[in-house]
Protein backbone atom coordinates (compact mmCIF):
# COMPACT_ATOMS: atom_id res chain seq x y z
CA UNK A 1 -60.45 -18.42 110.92
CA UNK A 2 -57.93 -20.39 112.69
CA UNK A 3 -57.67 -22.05 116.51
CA UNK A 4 -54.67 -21.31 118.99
CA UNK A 5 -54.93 -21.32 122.59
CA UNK A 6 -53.96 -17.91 124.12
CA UNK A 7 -56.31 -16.38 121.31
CA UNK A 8 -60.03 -17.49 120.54
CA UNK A 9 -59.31 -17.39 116.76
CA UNK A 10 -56.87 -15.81 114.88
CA UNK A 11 -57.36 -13.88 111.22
CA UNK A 12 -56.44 -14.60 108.06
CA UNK A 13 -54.22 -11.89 106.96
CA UNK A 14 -55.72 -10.44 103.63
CA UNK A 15 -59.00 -10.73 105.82
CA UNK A 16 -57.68 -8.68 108.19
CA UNK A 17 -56.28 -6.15 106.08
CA UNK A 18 -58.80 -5.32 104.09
CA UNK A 19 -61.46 -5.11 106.66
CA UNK A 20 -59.10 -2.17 108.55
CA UNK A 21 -58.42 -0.25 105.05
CA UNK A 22 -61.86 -0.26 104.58
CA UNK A 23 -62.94 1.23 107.98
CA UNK A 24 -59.96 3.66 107.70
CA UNK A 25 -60.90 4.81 104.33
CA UNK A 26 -57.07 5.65 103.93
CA UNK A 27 -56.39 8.70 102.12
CA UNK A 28 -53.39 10.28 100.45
CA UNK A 29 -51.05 12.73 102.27
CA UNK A 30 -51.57 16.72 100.91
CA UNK A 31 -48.83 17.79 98.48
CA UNK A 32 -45.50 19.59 98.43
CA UNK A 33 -42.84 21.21 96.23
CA UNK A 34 -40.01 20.69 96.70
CA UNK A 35 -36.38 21.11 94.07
CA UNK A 36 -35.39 18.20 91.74
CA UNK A 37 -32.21 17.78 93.93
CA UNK A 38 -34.34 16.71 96.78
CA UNK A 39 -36.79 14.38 94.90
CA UNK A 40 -35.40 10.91 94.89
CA UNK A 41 -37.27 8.18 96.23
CA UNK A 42 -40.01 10.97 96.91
CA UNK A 43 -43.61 10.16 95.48
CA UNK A 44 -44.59 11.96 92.48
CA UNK A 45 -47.82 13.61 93.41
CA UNK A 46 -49.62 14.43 89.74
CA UNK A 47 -49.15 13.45 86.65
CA UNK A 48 -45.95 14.42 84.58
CA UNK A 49 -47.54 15.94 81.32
CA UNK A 50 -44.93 16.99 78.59
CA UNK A 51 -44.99 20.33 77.62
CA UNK A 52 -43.29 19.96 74.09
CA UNK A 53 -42.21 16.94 71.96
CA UNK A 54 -38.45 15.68 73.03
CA UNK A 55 -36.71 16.21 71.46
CA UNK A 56 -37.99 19.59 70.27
CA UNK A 57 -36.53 18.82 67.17
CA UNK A 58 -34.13 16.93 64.93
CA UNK A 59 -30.61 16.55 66.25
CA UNK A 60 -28.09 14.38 65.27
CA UNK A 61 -27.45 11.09 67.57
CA UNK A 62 -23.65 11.40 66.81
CA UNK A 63 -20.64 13.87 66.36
CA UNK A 64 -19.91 13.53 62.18
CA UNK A 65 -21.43 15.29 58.97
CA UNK A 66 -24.70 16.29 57.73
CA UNK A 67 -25.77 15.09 54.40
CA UNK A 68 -27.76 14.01 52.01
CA UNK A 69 -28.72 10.17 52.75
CA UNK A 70 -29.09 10.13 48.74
CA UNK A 71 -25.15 11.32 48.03
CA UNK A 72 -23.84 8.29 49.72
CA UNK A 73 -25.15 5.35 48.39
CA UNK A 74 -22.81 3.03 47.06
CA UNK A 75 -19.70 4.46 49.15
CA UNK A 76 -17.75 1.65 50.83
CA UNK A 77 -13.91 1.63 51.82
CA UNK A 78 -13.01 0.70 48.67
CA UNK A 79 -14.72 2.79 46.78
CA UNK A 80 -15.61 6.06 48.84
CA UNK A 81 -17.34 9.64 47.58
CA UNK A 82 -16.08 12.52 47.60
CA UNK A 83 -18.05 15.48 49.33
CA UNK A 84 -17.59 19.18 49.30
CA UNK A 85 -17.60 20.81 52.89
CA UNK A 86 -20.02 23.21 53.62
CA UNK A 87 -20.60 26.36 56.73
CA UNK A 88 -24.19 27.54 54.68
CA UNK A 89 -27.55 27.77 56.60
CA UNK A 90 -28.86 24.63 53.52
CA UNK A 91 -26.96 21.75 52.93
CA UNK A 92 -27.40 21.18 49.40
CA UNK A 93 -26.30 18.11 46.76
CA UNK A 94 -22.85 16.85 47.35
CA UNK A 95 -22.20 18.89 50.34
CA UNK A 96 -21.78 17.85 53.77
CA UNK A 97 -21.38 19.94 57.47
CA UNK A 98 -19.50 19.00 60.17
CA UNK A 99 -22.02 18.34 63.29
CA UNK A 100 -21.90 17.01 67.17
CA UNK A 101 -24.26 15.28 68.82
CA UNK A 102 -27.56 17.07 69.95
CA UNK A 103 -27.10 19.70 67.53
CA UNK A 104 -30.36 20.79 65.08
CA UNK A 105 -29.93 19.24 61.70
CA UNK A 106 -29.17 21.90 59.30
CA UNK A 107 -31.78 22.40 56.60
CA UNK A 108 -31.41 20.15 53.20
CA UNK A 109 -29.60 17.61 55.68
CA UNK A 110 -31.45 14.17 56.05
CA UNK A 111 -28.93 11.96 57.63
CA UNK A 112 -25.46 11.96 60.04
CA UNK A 113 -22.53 10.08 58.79
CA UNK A 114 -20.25 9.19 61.97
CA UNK A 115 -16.53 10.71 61.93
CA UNK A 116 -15.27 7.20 62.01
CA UNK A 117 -16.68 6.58 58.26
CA UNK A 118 -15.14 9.55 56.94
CA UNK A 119 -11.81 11.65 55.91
CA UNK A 120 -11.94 15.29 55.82
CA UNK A 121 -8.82 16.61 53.28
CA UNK A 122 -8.85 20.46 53.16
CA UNK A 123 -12.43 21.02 52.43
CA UNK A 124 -13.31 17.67 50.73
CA UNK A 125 -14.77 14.93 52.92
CA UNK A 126 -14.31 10.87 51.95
CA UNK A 127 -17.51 9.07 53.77
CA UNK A 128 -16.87 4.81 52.91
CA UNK A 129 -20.44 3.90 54.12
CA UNK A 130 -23.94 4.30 52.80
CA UNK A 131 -26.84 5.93 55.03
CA UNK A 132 -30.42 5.50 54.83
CA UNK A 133 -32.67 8.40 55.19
CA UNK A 134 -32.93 9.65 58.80
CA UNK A 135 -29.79 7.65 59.37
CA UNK A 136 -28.23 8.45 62.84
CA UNK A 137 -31.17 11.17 63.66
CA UNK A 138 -32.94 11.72 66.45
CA UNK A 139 -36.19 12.80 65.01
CA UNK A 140 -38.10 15.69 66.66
CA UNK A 141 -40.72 13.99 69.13
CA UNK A 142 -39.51 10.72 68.82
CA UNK A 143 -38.56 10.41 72.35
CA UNK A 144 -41.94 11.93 73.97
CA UNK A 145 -44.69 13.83 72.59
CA UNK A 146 -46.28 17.05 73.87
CA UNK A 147 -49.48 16.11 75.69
CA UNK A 148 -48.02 12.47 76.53
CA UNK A 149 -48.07 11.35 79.93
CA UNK A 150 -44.61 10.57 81.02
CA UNK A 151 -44.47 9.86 84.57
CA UNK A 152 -47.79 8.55 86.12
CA UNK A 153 -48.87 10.26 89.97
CA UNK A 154 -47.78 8.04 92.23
CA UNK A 155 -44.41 6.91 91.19
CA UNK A 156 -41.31 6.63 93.34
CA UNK A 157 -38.87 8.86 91.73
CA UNK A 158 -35.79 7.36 90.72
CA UNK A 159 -32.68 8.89 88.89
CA UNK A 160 -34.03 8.13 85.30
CA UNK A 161 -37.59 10.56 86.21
CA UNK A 162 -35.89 13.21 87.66
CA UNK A 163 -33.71 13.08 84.53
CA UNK A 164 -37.37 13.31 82.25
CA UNK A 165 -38.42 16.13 84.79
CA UNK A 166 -35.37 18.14 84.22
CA UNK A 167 -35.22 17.64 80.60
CA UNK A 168 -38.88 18.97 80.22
CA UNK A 169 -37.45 22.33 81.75
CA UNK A 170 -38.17 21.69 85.66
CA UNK A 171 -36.57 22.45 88.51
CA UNK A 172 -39.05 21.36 91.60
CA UNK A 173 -41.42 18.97 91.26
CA UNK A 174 -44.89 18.38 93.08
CA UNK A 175 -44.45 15.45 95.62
CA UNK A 176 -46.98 13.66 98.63
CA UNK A 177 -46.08 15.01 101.65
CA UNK A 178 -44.31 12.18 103.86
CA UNK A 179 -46.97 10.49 106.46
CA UNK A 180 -45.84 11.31 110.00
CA UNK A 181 -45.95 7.82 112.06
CA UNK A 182 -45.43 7.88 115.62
CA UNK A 183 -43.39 4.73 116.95
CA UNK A 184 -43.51 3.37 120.78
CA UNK A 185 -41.99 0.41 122.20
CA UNK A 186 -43.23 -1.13 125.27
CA UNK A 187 -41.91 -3.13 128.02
CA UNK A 188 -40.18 -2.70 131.69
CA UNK A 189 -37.50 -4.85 130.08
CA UNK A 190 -36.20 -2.67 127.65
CA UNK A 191 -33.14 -0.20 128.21
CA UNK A 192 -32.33 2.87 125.78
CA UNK A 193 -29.26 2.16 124.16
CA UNK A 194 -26.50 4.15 125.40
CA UNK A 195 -27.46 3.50 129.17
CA UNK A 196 -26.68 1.01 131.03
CA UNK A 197 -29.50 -1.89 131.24
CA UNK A 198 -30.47 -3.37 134.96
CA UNK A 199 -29.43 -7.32 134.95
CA UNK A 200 -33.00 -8.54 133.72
CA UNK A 201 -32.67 -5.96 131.25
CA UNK A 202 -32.16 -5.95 127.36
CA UNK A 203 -31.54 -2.60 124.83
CA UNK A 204 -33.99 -2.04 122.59
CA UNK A 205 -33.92 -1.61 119.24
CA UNK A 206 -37.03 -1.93 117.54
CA UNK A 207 -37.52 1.88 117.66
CA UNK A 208 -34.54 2.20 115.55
CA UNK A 209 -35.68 -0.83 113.48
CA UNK A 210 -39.12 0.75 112.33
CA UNK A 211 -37.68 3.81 112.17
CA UNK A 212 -35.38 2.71 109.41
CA UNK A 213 -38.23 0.66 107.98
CA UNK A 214 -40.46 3.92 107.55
CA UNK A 215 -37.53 5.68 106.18
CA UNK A 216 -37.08 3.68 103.84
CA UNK A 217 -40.68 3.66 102.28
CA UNK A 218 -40.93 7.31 102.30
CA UNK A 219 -42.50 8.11 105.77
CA UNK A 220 -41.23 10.99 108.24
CA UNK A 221 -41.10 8.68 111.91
CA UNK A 222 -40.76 10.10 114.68
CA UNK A 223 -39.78 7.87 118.10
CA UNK A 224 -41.63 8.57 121.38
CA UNK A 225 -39.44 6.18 123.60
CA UNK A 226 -40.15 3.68 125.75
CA UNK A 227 -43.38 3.41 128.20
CA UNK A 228 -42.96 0.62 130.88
CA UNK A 229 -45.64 -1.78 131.30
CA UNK A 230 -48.09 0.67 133.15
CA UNK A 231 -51.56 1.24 131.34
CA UNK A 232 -51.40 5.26 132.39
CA UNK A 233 -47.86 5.56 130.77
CA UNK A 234 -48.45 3.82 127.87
CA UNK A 235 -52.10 5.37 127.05
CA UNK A 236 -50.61 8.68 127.81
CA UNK A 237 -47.60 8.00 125.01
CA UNK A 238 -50.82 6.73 122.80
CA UNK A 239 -52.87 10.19 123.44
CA UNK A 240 -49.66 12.20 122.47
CA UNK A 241 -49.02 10.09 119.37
CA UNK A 242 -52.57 10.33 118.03
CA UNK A 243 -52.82 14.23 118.54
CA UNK A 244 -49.86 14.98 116.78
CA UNK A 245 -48.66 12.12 113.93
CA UNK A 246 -50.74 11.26 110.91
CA UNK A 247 -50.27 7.21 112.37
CA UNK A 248 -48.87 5.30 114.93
CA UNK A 249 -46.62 1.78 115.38
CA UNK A 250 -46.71 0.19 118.81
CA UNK A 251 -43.94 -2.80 119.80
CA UNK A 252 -44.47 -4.96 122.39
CA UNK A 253 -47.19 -5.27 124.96
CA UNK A 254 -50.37 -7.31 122.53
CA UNK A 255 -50.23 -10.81 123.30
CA UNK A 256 -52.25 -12.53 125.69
CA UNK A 257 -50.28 -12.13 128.77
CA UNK A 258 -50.96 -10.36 132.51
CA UNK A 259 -48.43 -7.03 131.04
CA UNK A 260 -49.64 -6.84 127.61
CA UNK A 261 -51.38 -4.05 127.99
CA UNK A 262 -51.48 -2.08 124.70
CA UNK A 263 -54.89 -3.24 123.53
CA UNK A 264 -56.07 -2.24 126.54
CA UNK A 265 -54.68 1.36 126.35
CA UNK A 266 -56.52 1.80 122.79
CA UNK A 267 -59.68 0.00 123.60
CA UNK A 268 -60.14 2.55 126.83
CA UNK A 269 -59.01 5.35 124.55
CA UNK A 270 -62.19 5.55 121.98
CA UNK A 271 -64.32 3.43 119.19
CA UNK A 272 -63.75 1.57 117.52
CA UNK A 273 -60.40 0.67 118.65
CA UNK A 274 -58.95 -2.78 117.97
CA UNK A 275 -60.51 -4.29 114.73
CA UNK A 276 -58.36 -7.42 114.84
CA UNK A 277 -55.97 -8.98 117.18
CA UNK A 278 -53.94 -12.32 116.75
CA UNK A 279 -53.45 -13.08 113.28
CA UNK A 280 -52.28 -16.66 111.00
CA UNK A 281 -49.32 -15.08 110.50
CA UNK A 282 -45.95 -17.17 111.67
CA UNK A 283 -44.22 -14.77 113.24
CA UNK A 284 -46.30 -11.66 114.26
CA UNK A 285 -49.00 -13.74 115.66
CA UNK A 286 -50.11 -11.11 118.33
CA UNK A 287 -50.19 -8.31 116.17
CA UNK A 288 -53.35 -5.90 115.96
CA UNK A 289 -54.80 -3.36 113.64
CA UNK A 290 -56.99 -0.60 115.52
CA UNK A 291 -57.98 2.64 114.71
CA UNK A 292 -58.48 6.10 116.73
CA UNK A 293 -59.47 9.28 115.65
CA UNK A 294 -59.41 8.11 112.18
CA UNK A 295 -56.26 7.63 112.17
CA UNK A 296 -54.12 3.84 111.60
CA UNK A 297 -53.13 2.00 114.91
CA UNK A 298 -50.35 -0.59 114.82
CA UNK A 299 -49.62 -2.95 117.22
CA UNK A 300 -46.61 -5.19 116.25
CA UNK A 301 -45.28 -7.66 118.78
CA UNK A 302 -42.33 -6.97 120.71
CA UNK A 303 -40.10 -9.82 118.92
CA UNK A 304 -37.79 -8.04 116.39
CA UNK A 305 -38.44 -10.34 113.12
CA UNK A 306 -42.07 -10.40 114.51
CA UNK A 307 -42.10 -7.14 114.40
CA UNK A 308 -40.42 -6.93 111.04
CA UNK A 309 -43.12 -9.42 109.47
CA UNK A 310 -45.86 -7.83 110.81
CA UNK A 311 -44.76 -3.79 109.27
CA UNK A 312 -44.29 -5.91 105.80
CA UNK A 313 -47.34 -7.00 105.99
CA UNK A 314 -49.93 -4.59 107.26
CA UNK A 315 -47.14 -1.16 107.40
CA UNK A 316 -46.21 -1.25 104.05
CA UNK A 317 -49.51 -1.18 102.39
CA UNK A 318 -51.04 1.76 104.56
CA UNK A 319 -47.64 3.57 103.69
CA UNK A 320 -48.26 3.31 100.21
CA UNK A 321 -51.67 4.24 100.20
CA UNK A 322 -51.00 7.09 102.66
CA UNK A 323 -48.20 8.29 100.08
CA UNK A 324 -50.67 7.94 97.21
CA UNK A 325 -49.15 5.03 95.20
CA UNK A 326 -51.23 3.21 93.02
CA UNK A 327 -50.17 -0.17 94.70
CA UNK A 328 -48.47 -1.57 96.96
CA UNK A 329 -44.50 -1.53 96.29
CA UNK A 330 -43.41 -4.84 96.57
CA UNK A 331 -39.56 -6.22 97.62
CA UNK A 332 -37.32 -7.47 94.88
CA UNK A 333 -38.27 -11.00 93.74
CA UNK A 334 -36.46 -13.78 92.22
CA UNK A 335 -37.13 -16.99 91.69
CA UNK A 336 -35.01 -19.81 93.35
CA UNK A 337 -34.66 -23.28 94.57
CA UNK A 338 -35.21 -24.40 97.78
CA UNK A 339 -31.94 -26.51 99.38
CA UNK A 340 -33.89 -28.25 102.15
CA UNK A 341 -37.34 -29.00 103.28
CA UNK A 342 -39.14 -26.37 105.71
CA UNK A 343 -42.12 -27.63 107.42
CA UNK A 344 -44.83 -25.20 108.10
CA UNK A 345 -48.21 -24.97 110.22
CA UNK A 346 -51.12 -25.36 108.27
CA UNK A 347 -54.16 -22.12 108.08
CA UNK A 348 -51.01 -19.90 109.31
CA UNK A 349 -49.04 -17.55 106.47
CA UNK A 350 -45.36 -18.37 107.03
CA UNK A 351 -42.60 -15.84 106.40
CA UNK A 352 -39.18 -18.09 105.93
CA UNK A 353 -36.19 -16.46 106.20
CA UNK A 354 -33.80 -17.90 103.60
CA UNK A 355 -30.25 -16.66 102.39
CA UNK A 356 -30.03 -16.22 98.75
CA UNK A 357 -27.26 -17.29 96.05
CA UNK A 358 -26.64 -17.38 92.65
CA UNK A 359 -24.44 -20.36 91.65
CA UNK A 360 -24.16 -21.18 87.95
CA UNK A 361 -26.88 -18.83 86.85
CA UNK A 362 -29.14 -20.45 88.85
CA UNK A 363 -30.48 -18.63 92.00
CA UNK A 364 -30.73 -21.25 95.61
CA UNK A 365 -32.61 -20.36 98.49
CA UNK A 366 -31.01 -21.83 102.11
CA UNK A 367 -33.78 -21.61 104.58
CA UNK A 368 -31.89 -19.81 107.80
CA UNK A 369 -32.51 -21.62 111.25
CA UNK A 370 -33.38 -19.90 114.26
CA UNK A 371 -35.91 -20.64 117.06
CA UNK A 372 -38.10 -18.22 118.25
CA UNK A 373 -39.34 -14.96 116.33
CA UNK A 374 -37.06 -12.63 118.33
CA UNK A 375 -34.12 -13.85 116.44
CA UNK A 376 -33.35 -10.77 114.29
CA UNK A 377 -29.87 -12.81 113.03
CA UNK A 378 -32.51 -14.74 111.05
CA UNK A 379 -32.57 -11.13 108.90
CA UNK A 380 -28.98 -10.29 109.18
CA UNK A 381 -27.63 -13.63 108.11
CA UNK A 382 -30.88 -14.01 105.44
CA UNK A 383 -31.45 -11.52 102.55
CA UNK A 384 -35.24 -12.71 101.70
CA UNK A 385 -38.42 -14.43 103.14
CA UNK A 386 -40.39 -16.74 100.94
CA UNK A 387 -44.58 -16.92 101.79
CA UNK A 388 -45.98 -20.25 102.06
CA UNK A 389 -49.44 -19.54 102.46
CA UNK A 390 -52.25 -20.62 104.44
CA UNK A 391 -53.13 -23.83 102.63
CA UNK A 392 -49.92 -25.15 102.42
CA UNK A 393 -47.65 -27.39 104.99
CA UNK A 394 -44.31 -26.48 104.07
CA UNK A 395 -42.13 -26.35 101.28
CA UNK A 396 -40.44 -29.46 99.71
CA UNK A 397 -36.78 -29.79 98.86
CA UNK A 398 -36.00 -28.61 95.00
CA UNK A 399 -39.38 -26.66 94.89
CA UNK A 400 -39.44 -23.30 92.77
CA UNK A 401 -40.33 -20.61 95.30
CA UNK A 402 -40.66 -16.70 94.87
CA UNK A 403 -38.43 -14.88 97.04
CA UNK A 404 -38.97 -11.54 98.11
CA UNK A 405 -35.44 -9.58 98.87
CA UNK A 406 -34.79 -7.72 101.30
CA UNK A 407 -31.02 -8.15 100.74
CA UNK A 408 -28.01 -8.29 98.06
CA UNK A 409 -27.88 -11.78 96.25
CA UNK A 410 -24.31 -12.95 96.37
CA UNK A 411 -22.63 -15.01 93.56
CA UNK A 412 -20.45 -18.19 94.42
């Protein structure tokens, strides 16, 4: 545990983490069909057994002839063999058949010479190369065998599975049914966007921010506004949420001051409410992990990269295990080189915004200055954090740091 005034201690992060998972006992969405033109980026939800070898059998691997790989040794440019040209169900000695890609090899065939190597006169053929057996074959199987398991439950589906899916003779697939997440924001000083904010006002937009951030995992969010800072408003908004979404993000309202009220609202709401609250985690100190009903609690401080920091870090892994993913799907990472020396608070896990660039195949990581974790320009201008953890003060110039992307590397 760590010290800060304004919180009695604070809580390591993987300390805090685990301890909620545990008393959640988080368990994967129900399942859903749904057409192979609507599963990318959903999660597969059992595994992908293949029903037949793939190929389902042996097909040549280019558009040329059928032979025997026996008939052409010794052929080169200069001195090439002469085969006769063939439309029978057998290839037999000295013959060859004209073939495309994909198609069955005919029977007495055990190799593919490429048009290229070849010169078809009436119905003689010139080949000026020499084959091995099984030369340019795809052999039956050899791609994936019947019984194998392709594609593990669990996996984010991507162009190349529903490709495997489709060539096994699908159409629909069985996928985890998105987690519904409620999202509130918090705060008399927050104006909808598209009205027009009083003068101590500002427009909010971490409902739109977590939103995206949900999207993007795989989750089905659904924004329930703003509730000012009123404890009836905001446990009302809390009630609704819980009754109706399978989990549910809070912004704003959980530090330690006279309006932050959202603790509050779940502690007077049932057991065991807030496990956790105030973590050493630079930003998204305030944030805390409760639970009602069974159900996941988040509540993320009202500071957009605070916000930010805290989903990555506590969001993201219930996500994954609510979508039934074996582990938790991590950013992009590359390695890089720090340009200047960031100094950092010992016992508190530090999330540096840096901008990433590749410069003679090496990559460089700029730290990004802001002050304050309501900066969200830190994110915009930045394309990756780097994690100095708990036991370290900072990072030195030149060090070798892990970056975790959250952007497109650029190359100068």
């Amino acid at each position: 545990m760590a010290i800060l005034k304004g919180f009695q201690k604070l809580t390591h992060v993987d300390e805090a983490l685990q301890t909620w998972l545990d008393i959640l006992q988080v368990k994967k969405r129900g399942e859903t069909t749904v057409p192979l033109n609507k599963a990318l980026n959903r999660i597969l939800a059992t595994d992908l057994i293949a029903s037949g070898d793939l190929p389902p059998f042996d097909k040549s691997a280019v558009d040329g002839y059928a032979l025997k790989a026996e008939d052409t040794t010794g052929a080169t440019q200069f001195k090439p063999i002469t085969l006769h040209l063939t439309n029978t169900q057998e290839v037999g000695a000295k013959q060859a058949q004209q073939i495309w890609t994909g198609n069955p090899i005919p029977k007495g065939a055990n190799a593919v010479i490429m048009l290229e190597n070849t010169k078809k006169t009436n119905n003689e053929l010139e080949i000026w190369t020499q084959l091995a057996r099984n030369g340019n074959i795809s052999k039956k199987g050899e791609d994936v065998k019947k019984g194998e398991n392709i594609i593990q439950a669990g996996t984010r589906l991507k162009p190349h599975h529903i490709a495997m899916l489709a060539a096994m003779g699908n159409t629909q697939t069985k996928v985890t049914k998105k987690p519904q997440i409620a999202i509130i924001t918090t705060g008399n000083e927050l104006a909808q966007a598209g009205t027009t904010p009083a003068t101590n006002q500002i427009y909010e937009s971490n409902g739109i921010m977590l939103t995206a951030m949900c999207q993007e995992l795989g989750a089905q969010p659904t924004y329930l506004g703003i509730a000012k800072d009123d404890l009836t408003e905001i446990t009302q908004k809390l009630k609704t949420a819980l009754q109706n979404y399978d989990a549910v993000i809070t912004s704003g309202g959980t530090s330690v001051g006279g309006l932050d009220l959202v603790p509050d609202a779940v502690n007077n709401l049932g057991k065991p409410g807030v496990i956790t609250h105030g973590m050493a985690l630079r930003p998204a100190m305030p944030t805390a992990l409760a639970t009602l009903n069974k159900k996941p609690v988040m509540i993320l401080s009202g500071n957009p990269v605070a916000a930010i920091i805290g989903f990555e870090t506590f969001a993201r892994p219930l996500i994954c295990k609510m979508l039934g993913m074996k582990h938790t799907e991590p950013r992009p990472q590359v390695n890089a080189t720090m340009t200047r020396k960031v100094a950092t608070t010992l016992g508190r896990k530090t999330y540096v915004r840096v901008k990433v660039t590749q410069k003679n195949k090496e990559f460089l990581a700029e730290p990004v200055s802001a002050r304050g974790s309501g900066a969200i320009s830190t994110m915009t201008r930045g394309n990756g954090f780097v994690i100095v953890p708990e036991n370290r003060e900072g990072i030195t110039k030149n060090e070798k740091v892990l970056v975790h992307l959250f952007g497109t590397v650029e190359t100068t």
